[in-house]
Every structure is written in C-alpha cells, then in structure tokens.
ModelCIF file with pLDDT and N, C-alpha, C, O atoms, coordinates in Angstrom:
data_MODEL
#
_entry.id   MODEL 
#
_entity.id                         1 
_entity.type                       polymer 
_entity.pdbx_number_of_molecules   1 
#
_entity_poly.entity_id                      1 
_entity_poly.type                           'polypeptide(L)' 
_entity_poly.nstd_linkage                   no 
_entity_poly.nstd_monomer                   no 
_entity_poly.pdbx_seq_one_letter_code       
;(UNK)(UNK)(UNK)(UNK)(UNK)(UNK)(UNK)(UNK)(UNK)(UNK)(UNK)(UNK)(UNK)(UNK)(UNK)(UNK)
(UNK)(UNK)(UNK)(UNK)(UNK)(UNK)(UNK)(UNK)(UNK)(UNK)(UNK)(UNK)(UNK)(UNK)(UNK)(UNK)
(UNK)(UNK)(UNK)(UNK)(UNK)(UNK)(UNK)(UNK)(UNK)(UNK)(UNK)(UNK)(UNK)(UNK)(UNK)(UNK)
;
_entity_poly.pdbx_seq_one_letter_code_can   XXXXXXXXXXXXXXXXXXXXXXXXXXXXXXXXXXXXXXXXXXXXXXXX 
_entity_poly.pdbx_strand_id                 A 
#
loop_
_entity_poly_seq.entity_id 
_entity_poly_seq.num 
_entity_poly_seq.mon_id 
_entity_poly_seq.hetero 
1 1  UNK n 
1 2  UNK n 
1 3  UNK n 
1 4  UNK n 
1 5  UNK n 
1 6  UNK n 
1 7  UNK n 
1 8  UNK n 
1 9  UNK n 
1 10 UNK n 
1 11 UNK n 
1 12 UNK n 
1 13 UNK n 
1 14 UNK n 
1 15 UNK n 
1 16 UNK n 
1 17 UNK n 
1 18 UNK n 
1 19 UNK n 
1 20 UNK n 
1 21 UNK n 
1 22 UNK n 
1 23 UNK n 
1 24 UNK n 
1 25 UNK n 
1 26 UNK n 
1 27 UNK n 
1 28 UNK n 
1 29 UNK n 
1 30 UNK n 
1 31 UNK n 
1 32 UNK n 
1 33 UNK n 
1 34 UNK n 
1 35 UNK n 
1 36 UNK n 
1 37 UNK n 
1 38 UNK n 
1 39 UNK n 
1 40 UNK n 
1 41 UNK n 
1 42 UNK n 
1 43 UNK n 
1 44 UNK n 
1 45 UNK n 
1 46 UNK n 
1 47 UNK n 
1 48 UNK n 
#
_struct_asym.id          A 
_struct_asym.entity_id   1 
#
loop_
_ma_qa_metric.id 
_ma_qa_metric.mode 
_ma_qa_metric.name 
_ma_qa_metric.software_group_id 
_ma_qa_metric.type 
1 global pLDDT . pLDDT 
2 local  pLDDT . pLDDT 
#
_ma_qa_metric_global.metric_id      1 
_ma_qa_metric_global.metric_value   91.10 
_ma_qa_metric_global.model_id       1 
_ma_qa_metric_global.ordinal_id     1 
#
loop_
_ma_qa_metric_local.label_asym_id 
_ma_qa_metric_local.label_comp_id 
_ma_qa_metric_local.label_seq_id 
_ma_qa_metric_local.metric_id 
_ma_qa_metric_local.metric_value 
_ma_qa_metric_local.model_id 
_ma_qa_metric_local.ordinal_id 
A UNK 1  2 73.00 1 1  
A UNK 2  2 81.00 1 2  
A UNK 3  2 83.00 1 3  
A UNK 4  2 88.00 1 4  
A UNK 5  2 91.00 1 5  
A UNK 6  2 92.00 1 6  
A UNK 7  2 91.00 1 7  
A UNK 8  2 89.00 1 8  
A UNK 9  2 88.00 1 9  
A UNK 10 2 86.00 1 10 
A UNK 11 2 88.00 1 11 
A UNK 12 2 90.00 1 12 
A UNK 13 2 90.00 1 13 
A UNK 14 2 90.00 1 14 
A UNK 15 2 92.00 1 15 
A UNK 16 2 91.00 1 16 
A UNK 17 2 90.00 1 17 
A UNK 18 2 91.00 1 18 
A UNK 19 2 91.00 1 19 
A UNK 20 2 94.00 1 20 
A UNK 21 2 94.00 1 21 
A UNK 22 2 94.00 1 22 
A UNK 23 2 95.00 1 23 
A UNK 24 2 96.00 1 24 
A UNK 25 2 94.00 1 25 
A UNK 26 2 95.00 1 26 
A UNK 27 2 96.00 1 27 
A UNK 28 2 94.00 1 28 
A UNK 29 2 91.00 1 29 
A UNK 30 2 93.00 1 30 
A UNK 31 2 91.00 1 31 
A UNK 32 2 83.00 1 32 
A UNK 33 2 85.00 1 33 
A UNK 34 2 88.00 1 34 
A UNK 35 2 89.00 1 35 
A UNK 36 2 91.00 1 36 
A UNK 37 2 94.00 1 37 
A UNK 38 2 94.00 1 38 
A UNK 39 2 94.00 1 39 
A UNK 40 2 95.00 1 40 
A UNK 41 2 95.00 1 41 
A UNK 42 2 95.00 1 42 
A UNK 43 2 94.00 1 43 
A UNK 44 2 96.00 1 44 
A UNK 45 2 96.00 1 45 
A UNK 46 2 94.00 1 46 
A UNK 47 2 95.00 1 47 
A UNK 48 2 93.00 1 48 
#
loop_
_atom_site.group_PDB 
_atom_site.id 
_atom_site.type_symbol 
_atom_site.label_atom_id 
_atom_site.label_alt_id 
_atom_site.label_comp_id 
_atom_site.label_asym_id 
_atom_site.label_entity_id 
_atom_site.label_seq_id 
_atom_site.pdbx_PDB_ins_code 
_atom_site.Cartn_x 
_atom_site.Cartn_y 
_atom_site.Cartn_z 
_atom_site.occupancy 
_atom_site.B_iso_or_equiv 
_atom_site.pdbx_formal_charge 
_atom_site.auth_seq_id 
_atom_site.auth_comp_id 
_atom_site.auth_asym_id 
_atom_site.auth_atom_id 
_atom_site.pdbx_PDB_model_num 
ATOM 1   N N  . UNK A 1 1  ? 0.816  -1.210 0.000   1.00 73.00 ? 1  UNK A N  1 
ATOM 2   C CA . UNK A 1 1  ? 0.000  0.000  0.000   1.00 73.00 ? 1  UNK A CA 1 
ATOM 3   C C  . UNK A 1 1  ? 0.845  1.254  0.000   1.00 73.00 ? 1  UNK A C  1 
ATOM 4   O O  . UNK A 1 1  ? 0.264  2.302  -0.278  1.00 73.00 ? 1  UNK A O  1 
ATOM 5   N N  . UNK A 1 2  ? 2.241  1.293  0.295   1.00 81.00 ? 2  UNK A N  1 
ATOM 6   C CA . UNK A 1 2  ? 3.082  2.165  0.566   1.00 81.00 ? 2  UNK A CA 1 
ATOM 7   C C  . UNK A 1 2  ? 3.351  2.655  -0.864  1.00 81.00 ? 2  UNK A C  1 
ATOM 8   O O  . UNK A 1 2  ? 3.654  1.766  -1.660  1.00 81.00 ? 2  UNK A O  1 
ATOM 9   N N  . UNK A 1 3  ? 3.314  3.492  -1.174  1.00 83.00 ? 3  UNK A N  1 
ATOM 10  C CA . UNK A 1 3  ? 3.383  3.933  -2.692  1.00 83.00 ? 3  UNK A CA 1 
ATOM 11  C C  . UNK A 1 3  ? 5.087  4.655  -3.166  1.00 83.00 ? 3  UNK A C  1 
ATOM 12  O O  . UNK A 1 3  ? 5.911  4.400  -4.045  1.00 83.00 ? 3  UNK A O  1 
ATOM 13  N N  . UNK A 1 4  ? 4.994  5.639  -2.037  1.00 88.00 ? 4  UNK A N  1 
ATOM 14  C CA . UNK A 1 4  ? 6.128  6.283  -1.938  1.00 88.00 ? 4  UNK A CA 1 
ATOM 15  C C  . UNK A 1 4  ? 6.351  7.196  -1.116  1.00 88.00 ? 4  UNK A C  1 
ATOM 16  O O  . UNK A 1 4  ? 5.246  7.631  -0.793  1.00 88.00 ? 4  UNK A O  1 
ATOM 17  N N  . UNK A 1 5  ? 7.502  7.990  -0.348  1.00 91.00 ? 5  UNK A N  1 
ATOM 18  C CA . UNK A 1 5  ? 7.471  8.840  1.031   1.00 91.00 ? 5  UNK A CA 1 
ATOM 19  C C  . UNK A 1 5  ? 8.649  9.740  0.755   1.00 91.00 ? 5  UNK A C  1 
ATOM 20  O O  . UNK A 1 5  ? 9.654  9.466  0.097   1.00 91.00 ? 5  UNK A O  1 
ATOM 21  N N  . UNK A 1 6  ? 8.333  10.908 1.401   1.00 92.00 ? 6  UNK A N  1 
ATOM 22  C CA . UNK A 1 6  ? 9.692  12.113 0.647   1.00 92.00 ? 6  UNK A CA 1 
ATOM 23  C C  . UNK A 1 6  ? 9.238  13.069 2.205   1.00 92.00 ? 6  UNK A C  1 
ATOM 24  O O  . UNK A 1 6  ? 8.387  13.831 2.664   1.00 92.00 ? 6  UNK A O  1 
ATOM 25  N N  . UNK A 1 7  ? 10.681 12.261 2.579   1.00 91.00 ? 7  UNK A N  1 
ATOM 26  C CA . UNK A 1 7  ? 11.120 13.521 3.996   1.00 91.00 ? 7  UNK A CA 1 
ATOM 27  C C  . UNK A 1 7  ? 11.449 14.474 3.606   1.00 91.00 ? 7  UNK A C  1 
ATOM 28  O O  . UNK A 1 7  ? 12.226 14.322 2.663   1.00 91.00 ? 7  UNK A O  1 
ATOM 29  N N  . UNK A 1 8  ? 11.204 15.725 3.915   1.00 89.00 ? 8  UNK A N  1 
ATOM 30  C CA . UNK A 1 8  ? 12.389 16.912 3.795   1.00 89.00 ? 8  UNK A CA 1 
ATOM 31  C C  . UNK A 1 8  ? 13.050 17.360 5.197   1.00 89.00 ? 8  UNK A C  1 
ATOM 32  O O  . UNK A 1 8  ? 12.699 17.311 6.376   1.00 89.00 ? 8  UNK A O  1 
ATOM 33  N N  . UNK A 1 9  ? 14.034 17.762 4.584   1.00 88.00 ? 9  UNK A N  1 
ATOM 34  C CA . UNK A 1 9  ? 15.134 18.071 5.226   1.00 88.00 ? 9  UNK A CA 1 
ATOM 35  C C  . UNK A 1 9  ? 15.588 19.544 5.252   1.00 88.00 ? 9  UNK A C  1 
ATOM 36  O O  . UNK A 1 9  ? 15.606 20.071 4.139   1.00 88.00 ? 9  UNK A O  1 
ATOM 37  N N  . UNK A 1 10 ? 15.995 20.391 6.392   1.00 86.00 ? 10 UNK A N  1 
ATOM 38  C CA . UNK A 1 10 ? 16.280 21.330 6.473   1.00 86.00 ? 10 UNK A CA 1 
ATOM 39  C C  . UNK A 1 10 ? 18.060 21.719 5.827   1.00 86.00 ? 10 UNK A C  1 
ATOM 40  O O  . UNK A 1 10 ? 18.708 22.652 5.353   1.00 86.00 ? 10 UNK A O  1 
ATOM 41  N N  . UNK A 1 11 ? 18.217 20.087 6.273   1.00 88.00 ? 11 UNK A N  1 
ATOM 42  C CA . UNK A 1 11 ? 20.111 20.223 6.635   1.00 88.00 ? 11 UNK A CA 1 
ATOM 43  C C  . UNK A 1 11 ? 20.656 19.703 5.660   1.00 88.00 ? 11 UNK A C  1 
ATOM 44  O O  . UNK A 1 11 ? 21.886 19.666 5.693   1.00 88.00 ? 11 UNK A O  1 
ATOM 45  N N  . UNK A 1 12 ? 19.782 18.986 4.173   1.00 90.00 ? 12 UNK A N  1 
ATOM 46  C CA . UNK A 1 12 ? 19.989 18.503 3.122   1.00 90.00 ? 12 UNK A CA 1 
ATOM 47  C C  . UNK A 1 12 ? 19.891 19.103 2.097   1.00 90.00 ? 12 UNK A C  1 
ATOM 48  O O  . UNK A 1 12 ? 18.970 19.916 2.009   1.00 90.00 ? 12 UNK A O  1 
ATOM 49  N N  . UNK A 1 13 ? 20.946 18.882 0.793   1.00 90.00 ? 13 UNK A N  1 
ATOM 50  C CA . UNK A 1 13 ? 20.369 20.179 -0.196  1.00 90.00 ? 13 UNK A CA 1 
ATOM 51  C C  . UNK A 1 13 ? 19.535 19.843 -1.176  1.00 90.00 ? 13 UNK A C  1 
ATOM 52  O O  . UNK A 1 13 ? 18.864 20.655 -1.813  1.00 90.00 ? 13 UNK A O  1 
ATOM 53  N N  . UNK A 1 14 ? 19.541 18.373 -1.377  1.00 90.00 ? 14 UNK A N  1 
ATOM 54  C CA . UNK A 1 14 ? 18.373 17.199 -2.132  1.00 90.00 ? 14 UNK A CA 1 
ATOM 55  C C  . UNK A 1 14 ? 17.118 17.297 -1.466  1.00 90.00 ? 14 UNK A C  1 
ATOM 56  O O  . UNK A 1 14 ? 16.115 17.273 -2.181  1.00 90.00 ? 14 UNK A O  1 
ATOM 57  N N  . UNK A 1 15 ? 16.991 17.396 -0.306  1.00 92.00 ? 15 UNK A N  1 
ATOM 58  C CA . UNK A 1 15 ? 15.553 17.088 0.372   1.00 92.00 ? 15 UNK A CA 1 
ATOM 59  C C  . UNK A 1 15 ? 14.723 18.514 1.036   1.00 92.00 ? 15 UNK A C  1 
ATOM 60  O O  . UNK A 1 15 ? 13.665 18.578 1.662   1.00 92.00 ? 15 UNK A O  1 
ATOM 61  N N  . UNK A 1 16 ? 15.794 19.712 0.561   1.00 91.00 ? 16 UNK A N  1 
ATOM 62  C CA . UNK A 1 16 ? 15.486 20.765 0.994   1.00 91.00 ? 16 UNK A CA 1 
ATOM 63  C C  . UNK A 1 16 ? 14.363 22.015 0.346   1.00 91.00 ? 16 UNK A C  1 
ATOM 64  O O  . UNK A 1 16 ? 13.775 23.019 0.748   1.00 91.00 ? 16 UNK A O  1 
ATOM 65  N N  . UNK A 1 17 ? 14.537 21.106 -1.073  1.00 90.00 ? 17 UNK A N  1 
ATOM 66  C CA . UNK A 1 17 ? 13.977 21.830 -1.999  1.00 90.00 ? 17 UNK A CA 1 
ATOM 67  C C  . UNK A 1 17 ? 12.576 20.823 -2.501  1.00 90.00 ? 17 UNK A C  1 
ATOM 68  O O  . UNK A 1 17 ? 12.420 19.737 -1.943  1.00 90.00 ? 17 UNK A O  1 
ATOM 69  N N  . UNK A 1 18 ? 11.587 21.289 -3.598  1.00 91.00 ? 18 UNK A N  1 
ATOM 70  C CA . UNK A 1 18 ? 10.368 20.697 -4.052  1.00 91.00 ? 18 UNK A CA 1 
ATOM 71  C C  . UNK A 1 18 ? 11.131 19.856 -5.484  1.00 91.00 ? 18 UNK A C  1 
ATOM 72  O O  . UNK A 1 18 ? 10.539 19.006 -6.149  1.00 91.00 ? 18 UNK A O  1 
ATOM 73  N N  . UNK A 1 19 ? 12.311 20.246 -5.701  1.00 91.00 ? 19 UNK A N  1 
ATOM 74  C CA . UNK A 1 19 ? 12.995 20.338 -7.057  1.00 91.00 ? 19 UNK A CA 1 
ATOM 75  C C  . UNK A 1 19 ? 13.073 18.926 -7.738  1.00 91.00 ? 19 UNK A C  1 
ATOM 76  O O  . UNK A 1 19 ? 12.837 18.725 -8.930  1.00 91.00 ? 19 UNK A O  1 
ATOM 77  N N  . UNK A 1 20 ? 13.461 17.915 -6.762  1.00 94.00 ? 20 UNK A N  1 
ATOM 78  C CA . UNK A 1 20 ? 13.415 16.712 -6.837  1.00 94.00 ? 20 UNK A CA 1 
ATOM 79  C C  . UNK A 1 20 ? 12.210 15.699 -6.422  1.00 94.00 ? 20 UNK A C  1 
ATOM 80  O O  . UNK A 1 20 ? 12.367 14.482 -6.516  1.00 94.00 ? 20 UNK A O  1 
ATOM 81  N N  . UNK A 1 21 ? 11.333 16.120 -6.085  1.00 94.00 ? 21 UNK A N  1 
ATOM 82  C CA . UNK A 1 21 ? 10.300 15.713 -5.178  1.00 94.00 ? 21 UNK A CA 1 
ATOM 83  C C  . UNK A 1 21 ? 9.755  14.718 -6.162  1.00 94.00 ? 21 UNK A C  1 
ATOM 84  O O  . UNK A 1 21 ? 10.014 13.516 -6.101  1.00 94.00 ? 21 UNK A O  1 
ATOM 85  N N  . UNK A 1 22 ? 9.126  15.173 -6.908  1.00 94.00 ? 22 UNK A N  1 
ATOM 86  C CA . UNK A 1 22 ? 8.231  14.045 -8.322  1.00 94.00 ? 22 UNK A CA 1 
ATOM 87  C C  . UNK A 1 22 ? 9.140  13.126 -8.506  1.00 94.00 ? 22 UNK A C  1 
ATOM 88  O O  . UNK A 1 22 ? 8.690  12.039 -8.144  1.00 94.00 ? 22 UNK A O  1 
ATOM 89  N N  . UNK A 1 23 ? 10.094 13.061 -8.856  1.00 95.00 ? 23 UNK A N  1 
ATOM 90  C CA . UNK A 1 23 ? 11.237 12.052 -9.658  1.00 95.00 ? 23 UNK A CA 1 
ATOM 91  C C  . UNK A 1 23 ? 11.427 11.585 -8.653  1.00 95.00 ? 23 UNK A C  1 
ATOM 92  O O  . UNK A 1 23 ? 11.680 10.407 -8.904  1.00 95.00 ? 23 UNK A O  1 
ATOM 93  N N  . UNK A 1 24 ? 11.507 11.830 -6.976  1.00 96.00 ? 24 UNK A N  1 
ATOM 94  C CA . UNK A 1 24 ? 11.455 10.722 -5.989  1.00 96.00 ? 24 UNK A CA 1 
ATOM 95  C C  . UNK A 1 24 ? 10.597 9.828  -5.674  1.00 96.00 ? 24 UNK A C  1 
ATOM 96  O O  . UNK A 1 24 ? 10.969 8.743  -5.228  1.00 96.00 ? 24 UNK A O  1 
ATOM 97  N N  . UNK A 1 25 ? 9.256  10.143 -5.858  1.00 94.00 ? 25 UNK A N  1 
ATOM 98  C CA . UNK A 1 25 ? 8.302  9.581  -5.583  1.00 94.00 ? 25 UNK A CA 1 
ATOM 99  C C  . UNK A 1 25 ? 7.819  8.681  -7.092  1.00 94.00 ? 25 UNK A C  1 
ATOM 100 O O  . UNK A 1 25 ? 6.992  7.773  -7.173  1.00 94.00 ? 25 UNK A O  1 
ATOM 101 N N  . UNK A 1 26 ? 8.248  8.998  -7.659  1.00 95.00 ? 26 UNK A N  1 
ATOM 102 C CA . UNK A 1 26 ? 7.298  8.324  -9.333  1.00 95.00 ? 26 UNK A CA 1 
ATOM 103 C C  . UNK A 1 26 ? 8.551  7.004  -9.553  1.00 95.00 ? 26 UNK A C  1 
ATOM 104 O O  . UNK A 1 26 ? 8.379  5.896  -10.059 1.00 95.00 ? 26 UNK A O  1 
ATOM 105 N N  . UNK A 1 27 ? 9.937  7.654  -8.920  1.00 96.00 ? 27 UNK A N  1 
ATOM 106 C CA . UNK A 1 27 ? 10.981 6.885  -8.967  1.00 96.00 ? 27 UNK A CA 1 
ATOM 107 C C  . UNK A 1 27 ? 10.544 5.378  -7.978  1.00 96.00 ? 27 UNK A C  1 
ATOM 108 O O  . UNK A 1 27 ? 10.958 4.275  -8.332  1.00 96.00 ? 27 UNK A O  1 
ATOM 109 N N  . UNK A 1 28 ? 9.723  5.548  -6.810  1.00 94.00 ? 28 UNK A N  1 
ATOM 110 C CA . UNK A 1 28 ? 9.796  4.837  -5.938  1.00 94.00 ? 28 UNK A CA 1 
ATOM 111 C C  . UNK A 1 28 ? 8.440  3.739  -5.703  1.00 94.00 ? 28 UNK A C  1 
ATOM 112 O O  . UNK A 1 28 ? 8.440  2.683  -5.071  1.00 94.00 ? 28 UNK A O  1 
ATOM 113 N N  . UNK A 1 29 ? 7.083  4.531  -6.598  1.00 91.00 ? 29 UNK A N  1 
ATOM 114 C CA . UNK A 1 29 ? 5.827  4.565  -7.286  1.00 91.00 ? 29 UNK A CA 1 
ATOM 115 C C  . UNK A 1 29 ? 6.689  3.046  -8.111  1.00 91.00 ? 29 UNK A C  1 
ATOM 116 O O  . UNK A 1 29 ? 6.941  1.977  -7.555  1.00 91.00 ? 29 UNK A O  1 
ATOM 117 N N  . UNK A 1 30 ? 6.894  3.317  -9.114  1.00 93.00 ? 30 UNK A N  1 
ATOM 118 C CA . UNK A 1 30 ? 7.685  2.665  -10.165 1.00 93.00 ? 30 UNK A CA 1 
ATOM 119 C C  . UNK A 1 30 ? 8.299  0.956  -9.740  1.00 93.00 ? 30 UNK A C  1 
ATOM 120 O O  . UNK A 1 30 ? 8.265  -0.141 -10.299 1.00 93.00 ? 30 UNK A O  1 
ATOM 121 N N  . UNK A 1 31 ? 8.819  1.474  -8.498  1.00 91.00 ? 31 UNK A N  1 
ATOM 122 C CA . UNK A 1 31 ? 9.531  0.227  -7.805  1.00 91.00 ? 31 UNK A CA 1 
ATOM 123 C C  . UNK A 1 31 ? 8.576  -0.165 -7.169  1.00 91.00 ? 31 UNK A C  1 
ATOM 124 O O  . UNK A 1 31 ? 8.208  -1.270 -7.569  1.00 91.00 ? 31 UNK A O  1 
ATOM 125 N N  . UNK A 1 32 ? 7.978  0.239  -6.328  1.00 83.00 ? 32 UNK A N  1 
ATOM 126 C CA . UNK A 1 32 ? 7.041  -1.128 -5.654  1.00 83.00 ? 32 UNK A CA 1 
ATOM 127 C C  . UNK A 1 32 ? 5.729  -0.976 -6.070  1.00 83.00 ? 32 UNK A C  1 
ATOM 128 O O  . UNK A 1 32 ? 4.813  -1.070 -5.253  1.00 83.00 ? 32 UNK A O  1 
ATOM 129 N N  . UNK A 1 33 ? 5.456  -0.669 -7.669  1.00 85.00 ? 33 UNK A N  1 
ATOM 130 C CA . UNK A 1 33 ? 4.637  -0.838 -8.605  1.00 85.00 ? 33 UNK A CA 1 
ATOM 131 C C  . UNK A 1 33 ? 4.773  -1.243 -9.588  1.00 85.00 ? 33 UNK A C  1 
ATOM 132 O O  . UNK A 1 33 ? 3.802  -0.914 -10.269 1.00 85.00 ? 33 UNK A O  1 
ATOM 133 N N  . UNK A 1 34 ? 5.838  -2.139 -10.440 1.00 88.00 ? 34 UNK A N  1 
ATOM 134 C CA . UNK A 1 34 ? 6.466  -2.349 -11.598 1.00 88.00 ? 34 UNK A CA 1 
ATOM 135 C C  . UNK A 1 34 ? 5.283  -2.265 -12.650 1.00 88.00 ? 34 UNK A C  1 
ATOM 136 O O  . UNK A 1 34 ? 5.560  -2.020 -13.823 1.00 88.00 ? 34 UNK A O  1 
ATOM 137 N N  . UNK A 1 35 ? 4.271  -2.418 -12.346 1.00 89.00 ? 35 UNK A N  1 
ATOM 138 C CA . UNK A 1 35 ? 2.876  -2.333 -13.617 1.00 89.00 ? 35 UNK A CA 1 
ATOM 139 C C  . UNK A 1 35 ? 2.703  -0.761 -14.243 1.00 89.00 ? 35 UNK A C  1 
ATOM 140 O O  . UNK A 1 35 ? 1.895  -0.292 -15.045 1.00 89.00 ? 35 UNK A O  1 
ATOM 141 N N  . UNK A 1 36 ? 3.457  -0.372 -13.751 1.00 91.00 ? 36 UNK A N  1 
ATOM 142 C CA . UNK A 1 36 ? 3.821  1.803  -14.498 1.00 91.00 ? 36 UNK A CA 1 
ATOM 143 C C  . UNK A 1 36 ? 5.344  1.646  -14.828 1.00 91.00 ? 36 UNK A C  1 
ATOM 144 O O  . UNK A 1 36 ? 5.826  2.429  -15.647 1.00 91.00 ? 36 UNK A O  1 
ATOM 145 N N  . UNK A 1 37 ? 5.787  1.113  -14.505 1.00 94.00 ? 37 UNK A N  1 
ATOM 146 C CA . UNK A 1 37 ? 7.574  1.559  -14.777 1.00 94.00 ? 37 UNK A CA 1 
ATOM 147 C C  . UNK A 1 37 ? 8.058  1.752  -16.377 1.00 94.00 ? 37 UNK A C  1 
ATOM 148 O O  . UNK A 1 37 ? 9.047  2.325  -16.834 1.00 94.00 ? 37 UNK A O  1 
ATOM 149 N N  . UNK A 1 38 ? 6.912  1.009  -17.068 1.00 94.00 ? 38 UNK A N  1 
ATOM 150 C CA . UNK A 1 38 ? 7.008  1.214  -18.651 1.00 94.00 ? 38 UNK A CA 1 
ATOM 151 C C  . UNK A 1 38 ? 6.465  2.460  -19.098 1.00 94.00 ? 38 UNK A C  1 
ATOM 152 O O  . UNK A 1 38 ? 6.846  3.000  -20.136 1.00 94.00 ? 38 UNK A O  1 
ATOM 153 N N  . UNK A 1 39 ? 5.451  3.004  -18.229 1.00 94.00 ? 39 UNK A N  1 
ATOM 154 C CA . UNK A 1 39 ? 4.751  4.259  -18.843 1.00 94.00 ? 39 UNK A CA 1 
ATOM 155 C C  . UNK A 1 39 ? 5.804  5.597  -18.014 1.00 94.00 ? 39 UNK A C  1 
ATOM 156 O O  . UNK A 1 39 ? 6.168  6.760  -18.191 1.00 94.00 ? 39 UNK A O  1 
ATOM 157 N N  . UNK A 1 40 ? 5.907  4.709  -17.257 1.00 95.00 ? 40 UNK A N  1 
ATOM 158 C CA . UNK A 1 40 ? 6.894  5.924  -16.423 1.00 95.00 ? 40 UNK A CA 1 
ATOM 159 C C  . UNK A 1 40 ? 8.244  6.629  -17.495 1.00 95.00 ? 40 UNK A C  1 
ATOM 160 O O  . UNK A 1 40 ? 8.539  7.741  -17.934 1.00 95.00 ? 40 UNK A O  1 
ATOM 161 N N  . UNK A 1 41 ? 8.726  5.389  -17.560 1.00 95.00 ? 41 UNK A N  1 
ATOM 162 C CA . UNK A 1 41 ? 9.900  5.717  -18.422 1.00 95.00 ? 41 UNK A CA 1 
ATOM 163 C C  . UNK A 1 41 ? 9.564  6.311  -19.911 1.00 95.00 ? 41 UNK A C  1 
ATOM 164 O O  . UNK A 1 41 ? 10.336 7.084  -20.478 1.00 95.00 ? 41 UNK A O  1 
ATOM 165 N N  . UNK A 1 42 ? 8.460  5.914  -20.422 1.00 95.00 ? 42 UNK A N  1 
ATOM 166 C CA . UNK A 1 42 ? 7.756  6.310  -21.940 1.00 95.00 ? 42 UNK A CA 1 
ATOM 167 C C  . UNK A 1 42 ? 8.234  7.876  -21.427 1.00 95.00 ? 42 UNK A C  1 
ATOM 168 O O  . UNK A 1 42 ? 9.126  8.631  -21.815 1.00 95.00 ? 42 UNK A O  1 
ATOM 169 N N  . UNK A 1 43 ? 7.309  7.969  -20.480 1.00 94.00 ? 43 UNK A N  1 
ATOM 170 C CA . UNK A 1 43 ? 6.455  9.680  -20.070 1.00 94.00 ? 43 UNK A CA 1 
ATOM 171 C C  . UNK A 1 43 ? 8.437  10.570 -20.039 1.00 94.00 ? 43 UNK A C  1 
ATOM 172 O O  . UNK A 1 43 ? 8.627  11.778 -20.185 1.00 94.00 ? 43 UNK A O  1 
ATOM 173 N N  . UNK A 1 44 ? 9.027  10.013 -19.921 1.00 96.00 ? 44 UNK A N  1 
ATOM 174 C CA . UNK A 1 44 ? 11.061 10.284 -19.699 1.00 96.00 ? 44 UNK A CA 1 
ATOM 175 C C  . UNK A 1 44 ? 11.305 10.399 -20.826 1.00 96.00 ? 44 UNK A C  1 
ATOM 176 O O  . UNK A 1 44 ? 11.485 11.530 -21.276 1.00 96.00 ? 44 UNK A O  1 
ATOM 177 N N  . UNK A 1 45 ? 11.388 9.321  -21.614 1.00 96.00 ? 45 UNK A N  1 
ATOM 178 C CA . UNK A 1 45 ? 11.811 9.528  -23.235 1.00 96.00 ? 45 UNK A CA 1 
ATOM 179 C C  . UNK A 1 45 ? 11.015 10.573 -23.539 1.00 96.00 ? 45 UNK A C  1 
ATOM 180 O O  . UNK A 1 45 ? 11.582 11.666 -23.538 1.00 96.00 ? 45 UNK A O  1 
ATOM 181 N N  . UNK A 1 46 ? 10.314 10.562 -23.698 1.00 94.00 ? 46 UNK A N  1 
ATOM 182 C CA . UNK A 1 46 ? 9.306  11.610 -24.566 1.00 94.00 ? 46 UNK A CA 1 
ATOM 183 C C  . UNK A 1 46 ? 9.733  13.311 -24.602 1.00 94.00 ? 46 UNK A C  1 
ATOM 184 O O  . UNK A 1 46 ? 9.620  14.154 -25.491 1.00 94.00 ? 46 UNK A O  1 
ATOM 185 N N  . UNK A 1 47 ? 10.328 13.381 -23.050 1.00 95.00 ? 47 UNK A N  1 
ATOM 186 C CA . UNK A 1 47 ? 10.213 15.026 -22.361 1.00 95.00 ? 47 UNK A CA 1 
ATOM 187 C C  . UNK A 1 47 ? 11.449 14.882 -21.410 1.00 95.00 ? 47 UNK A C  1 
ATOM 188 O O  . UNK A 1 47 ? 11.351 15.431 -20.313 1.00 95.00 ? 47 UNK A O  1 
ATOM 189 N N  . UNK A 1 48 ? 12.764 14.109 -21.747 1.00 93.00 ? 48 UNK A N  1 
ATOM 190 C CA . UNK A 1 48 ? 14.143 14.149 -20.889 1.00 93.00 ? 48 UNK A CA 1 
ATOM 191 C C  . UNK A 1 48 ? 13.593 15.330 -19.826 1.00 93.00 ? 48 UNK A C  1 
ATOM 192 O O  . UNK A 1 48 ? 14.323 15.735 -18.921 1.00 93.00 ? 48 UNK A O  1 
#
C-alpha cells in the first residue's frame, strides 16, 4: 500500500527543496509498482 514517502530536510540540499520531489516519488511509485515503470519511463523519453 506504501506507494512512496519524501522527507524533507532542512540540513539537506536534495531534500530541501520541491525540485526533486516528483522524480522521488514516481521513482519509488515505479519500484514497488512495476505495472507503471514502462509508462513511467515512456512519459522520460518523450520530455528528458
């Protein structure tokens, strides 16, 4: 049921910002969902 989880961090410069936030979670979506990881990656090629 756990889909995906994004701590932020005050003291981090990755977790400090919104900047990375999607690509953590769709990254992690992806993994303990493998039934998107093909559309995931499509939706990448398409728009690097």
């Amino acid at each position: 049921q756990l889909a995906g989880t994004f701590f932020f961090s005050r003291k981090h410069a990755n977790r400090c910002t919104t900047g990375k936030f999607f690509a953590t979670l769709v990254y992690q979506l992806a993994s303990n969902f493998p039934s998107i990881k093909d559309d995931v990656t499509r939706a990448i090629r398409e728009n690097f």
